[in-house]
Protein backbone atom coordinates (compact mmCIF):
# COMPACT_ATOMS: atom_id res chain seq x y z
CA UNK A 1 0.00 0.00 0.00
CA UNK A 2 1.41 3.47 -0.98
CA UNK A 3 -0.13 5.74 1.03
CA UNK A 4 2.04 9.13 1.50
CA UNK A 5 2.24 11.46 4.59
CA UNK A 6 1.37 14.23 2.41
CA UNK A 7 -2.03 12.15 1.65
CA UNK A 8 -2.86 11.80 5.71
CA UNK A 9 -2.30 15.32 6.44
CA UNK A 10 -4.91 16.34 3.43
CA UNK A 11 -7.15 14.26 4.62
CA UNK A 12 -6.75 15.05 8.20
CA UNK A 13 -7.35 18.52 7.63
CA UNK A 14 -10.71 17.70 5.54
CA UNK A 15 -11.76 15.72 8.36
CA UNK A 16 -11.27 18.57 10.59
CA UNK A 17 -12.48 21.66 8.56
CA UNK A 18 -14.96 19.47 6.27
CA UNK A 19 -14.24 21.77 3.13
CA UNK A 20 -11.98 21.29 0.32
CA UNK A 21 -11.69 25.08 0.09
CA UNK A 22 -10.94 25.96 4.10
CA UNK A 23 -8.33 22.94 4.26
CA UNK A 24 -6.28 23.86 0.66
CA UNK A 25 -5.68 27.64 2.53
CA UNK A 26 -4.73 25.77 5.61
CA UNK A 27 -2.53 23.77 4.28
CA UNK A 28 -1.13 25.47 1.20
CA UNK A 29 -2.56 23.90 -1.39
CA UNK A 30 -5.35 24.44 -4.45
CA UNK A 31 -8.49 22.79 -4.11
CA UNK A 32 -7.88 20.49 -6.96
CA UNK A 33 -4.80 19.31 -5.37
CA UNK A 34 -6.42 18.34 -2.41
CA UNK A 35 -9.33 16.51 -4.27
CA UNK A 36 -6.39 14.65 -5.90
CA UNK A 37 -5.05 13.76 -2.73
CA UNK A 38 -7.82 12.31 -1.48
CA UNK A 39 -9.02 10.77 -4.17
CA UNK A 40 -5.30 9.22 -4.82
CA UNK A 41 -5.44 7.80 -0.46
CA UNK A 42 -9.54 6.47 -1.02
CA UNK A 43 -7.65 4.20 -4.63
CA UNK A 44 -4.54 3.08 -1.99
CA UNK A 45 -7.09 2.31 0.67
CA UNK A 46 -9.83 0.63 -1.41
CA UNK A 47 -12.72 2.03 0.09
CA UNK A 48 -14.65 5.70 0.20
CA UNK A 49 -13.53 8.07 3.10
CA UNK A 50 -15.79 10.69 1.99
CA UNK A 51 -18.38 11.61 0.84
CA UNK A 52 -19.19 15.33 -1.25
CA UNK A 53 -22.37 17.02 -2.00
CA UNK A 54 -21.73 20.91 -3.68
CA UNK A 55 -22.32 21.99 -0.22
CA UNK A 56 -20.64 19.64 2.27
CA UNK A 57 -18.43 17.05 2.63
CA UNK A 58 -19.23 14.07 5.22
CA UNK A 59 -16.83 11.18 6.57
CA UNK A 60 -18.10 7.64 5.40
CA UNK A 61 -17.85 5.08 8.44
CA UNK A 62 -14.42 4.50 7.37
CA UNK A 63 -13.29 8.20 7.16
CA UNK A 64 -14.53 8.16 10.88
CA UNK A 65 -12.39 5.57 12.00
CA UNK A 66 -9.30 6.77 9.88
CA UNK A 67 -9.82 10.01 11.40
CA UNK A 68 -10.59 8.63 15.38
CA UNK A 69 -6.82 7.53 15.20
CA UNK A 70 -4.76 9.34 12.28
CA UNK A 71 -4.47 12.42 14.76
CA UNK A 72 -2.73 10.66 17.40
CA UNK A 73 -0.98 8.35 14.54
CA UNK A 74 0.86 11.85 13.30
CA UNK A 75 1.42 13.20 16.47
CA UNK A 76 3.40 10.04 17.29
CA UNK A 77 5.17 10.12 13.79
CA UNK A 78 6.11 13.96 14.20
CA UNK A 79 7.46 13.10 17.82
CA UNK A 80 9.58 10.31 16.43
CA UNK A 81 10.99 12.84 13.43
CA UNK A 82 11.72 15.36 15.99
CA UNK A 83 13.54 12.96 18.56
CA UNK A 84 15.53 11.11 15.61
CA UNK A 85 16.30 14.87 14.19
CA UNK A 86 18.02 15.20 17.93
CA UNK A 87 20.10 12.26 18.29
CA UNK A 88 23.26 13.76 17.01
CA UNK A 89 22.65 16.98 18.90
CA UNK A 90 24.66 16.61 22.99
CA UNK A 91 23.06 20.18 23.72
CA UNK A 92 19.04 19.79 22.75
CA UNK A 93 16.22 17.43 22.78
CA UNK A 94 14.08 15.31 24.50
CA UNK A 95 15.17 12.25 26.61
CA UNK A 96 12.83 10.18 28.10
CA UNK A 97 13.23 8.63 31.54
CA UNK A 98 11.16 6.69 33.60
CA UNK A 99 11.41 5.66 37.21
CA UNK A 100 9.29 4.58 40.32
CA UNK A 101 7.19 6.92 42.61
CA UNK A 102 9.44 6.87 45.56
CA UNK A 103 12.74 7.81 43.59
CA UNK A 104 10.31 10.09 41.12
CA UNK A 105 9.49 12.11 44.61
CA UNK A 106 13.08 12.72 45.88
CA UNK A 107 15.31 12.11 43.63
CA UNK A 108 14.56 12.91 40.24
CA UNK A 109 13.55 16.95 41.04
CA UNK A 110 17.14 17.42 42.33
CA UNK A 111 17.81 15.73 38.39
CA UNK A 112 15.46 17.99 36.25
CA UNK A 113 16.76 20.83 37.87
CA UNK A 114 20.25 19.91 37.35
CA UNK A 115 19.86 19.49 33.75
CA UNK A 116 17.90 22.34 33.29
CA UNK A 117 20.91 24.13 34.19
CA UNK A 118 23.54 22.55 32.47
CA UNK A 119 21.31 21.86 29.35
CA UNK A 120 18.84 24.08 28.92
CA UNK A 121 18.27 23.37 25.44
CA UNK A 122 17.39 19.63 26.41
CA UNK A 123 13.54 18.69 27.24
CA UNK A 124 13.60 16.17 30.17
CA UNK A 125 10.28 13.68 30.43
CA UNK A 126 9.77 12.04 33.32
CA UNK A 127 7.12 9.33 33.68
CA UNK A 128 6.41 8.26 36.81
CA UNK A 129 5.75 4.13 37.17
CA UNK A 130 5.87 1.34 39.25
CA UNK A 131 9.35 -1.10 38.99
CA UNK A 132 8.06 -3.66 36.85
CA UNK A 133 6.38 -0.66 34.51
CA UNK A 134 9.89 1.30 34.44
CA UNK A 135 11.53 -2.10 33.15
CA UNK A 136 9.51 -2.76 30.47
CA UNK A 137 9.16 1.17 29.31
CA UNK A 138 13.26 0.17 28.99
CA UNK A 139 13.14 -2.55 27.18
CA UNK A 140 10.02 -2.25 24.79
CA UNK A 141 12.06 1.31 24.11
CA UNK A 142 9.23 3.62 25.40
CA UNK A 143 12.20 5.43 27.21
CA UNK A 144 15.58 6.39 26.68
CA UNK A 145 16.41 5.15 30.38
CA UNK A 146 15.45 4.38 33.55
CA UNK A 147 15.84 4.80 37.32
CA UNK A 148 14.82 2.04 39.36
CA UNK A 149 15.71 -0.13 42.38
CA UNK A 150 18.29 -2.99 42.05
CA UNK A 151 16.85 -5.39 39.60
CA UNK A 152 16.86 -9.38 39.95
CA UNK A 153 18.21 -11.11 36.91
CA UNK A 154 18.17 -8.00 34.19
CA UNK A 155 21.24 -9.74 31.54
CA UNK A 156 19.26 -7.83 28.43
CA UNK A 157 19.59 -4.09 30.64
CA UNK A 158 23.07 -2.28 31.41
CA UNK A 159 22.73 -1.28 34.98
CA UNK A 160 24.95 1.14 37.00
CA UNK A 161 24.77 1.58 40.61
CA UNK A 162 24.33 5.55 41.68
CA UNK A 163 23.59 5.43 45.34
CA UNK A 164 23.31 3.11 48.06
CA UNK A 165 20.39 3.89 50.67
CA UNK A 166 19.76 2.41 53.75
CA UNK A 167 16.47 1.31 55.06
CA UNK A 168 15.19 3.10 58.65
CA UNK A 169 12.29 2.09 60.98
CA UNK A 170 9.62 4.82 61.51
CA UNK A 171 7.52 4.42 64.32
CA UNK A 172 5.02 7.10 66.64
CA UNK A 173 7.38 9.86 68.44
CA UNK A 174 6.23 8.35 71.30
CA UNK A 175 6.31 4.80 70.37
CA UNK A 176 8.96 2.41 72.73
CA UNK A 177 11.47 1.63 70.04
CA UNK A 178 11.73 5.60 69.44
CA UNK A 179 13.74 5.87 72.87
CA UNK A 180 16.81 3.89 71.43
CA UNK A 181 19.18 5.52 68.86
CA UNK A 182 19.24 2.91 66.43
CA UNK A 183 17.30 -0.13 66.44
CA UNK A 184 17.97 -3.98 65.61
CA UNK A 185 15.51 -5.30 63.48
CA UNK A 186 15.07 -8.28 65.51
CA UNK A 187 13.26 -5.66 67.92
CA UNK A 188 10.53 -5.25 65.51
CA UNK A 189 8.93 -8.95 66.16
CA UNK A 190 5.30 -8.60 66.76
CA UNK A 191 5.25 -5.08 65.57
CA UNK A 192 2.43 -4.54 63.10
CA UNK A 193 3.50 -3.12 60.37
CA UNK A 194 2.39 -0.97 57.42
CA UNK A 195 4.59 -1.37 54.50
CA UNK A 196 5.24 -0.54 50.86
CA UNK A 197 3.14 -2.99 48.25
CA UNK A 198 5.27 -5.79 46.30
CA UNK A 199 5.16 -3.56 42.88
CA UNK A 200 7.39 -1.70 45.05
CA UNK A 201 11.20 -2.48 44.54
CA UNK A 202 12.05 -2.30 48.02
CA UNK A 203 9.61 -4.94 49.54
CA UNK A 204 11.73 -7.36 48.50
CA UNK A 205 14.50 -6.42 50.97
CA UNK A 206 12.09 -5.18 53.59
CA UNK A 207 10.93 -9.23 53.76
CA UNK A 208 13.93 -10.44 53.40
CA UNK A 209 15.18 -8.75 56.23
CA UNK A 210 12.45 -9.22 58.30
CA UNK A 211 13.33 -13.02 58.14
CA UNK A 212 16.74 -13.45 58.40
CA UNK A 213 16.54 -11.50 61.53
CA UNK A 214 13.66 -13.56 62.87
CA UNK A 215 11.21 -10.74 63.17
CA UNK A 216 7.76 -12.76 62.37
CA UNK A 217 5.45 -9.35 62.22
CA UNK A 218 1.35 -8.77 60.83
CA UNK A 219 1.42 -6.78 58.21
CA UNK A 220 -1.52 -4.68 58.62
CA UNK A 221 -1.50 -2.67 55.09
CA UNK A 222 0.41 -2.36 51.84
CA UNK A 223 0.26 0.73 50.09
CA UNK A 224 1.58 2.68 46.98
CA UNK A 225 2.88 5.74 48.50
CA UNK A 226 5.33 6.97 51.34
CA UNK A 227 3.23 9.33 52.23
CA UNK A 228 0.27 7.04 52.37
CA UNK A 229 2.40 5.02 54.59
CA UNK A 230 3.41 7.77 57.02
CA UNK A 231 -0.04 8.91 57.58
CA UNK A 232 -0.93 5.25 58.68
CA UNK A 233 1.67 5.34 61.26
CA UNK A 234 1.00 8.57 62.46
CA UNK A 235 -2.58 6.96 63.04
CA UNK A 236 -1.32 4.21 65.20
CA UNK A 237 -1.94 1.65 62.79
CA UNK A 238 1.47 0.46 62.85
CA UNK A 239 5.41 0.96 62.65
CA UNK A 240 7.00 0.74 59.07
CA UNK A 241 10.16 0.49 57.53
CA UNK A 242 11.03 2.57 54.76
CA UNK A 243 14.20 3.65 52.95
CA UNK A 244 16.11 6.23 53.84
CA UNK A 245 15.45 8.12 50.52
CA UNK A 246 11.78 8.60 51.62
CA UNK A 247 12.15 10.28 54.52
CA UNK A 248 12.00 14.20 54.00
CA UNK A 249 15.89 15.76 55.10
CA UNK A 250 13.55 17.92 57.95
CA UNK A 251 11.85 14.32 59.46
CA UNK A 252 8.05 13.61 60.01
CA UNK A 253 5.88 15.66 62.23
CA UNK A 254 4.66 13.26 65.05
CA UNK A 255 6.77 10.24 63.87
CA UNK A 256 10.62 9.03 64.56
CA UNK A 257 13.15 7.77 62.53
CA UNK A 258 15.53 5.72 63.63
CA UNK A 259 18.43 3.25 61.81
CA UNK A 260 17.81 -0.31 61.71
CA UNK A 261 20.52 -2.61 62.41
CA UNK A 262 22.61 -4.83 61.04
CA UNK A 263 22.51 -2.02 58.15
CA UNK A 264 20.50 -3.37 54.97
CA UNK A 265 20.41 -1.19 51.89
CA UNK A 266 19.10 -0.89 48.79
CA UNK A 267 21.01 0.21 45.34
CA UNK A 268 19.55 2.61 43.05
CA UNK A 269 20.73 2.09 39.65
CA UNK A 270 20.33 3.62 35.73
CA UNK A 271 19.49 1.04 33.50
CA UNK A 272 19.41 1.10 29.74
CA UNK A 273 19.15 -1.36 27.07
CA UNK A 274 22.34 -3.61 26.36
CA UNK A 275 21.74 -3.95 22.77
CA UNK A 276 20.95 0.11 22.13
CA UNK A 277 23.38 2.96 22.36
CA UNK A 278 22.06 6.00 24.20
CA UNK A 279 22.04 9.10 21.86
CA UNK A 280 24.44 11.73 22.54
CA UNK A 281 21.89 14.14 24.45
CA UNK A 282 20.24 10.76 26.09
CA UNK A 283 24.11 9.99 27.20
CA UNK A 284 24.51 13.31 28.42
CA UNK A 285 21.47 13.52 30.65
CA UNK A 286 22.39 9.45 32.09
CA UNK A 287 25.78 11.18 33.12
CA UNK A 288 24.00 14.22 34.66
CA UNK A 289 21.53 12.03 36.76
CA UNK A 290 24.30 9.98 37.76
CA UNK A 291 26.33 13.17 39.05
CA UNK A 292 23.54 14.35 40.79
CA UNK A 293 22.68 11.38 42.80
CA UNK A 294 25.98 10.56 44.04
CA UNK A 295 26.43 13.95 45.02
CA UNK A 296 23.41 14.15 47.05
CA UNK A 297 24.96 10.37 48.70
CA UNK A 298 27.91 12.07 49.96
């Protein structure tokens, strides 16, 4: 099938203006030219997509359903044109990163603003995901990168460890395991808890924590968000353990936070593709992130 680009946009602007005249002045062209055009996309497409009276013109079923998705078809297409225009260009563009909620909330602010600085030419995107939802944006190539906890098992991604954060209990100000400095996590047996949900990337080493140190607790409620989380505390619903990234630098009103011991952490790595280079501006912003994280670790 030989349909052109030049063909879709005619016909998209009929569709929109429903005039031969109005779209030919929109888009440049004479009103034969665009009869031509859409007369040359209806013999490609084997069917009618509209159809003219002297004083109208009216989309045939399947000028309704070309039209339902040929805007956000071109919008797509000029996206892609624009990005692939980019890719030689270190100084301007767009780069898209995902990464989970937790690192979206306190990390990745501190990394839009740094680029924004250095590059202000380059348009950083962040969407905002669960783990599992990050990984996949990688590999199915929705994204340039992504930001996520440690991975299991990722051979196919390119991973590189930016900061190492350590996981904290938070309990009621007033709570007994808030008098100690630090607290073994051991301590927390029979505690109930309210924790982060599995599509979380630090459950995993919450649990496995939990039971190497023998600390059999009722989870009462697994939630999304931090702040969900904190809230639940503060009501007396439980204690929780959270990384040490999700605690705001000025603490919790009402609530303490105190280290767990033996120290457990989790790593925060940029992962990418294996079998794609990064473009140069999409190379330049994985190097920026990177810089700014491990500054902030210090």
């Amino acid at each position: 099938m030989n349909v052109t680009l030049r063909q879709l946009r005619v016909f998209q602007s009929v569709a929109q203006t429903r005039n031969f005249s109005r779209t030919g002045e929109a888009i440049g062209l004479t009103q034969p030219a665009v009869s031509r055009a859409i007369a040359e996309l209806e013999r490609e497409l084997g069917l009618r997509l509209l159809d003219r009276t002297t004083r109208e013109v009216e989309l045939t079923e399947a000028g309704r359903s070309l039209a339902a998705r040929l805007d956000r078809a071109l919008d797509e297409l000029d996206a892609t044109l624009a990005d692939v225009a980019g890719l030689a260009d270190a100084d301007g563009g767009k780069v898209r990163v995902a990464s989970s909620p937790t690192l979206s909330a306190y990390l990745m602010p501190a990394c839009i603003a740094a680029c924004a600085k250095a590059a202000p030419r380059v348009r950083f995107v962040l969407l905002d995901r669960i783990q599992q939802d990050v990984l996949e944006s990688v590999r199915g190539g929705e994204v340039d990168f992504g930001v996520v906890v440690e991975p299991p098992a990722v051979s196919d991604l390119h991973c590189e460890a930016i900061l190492h954060d350590p996981f904290a209990l938070v309990t009621p100000a007033k709570h007994r395991l808030a008098r100690a400095a630090s607290v073994r996590w051991k301590a927390l047996a029979g505690e109930p808890l309210v924790l982060l949900d599995a599509a979380s990337g630090s459950r995993r080493y919450i649990d496995d924590a939990l039971a190497r140190h023998g600390a059999v607790c009722k989870v009462e409620q697994e939630l999304a968000h931090p702040t969900t989380v904190f809230q639940m505390v503060e009501a007396g619903i439980g204690l929780t353990v959270m990384p040490g990234l999700a605690v705001p630098p000025g603490g919790l009103h009402g609530l303490a936070v105190r280290p767990l011991l033996p120290r457990v952490e989790r790593t925060v790595m940029l992962v990418r593709r294996n079998d794609r280079a990064l473009s140069p501006v999409a190379e330049r912003v994985w190097r920026l992130v990177a810089a700014t994280v491990r500054a902030r670790g210090r």
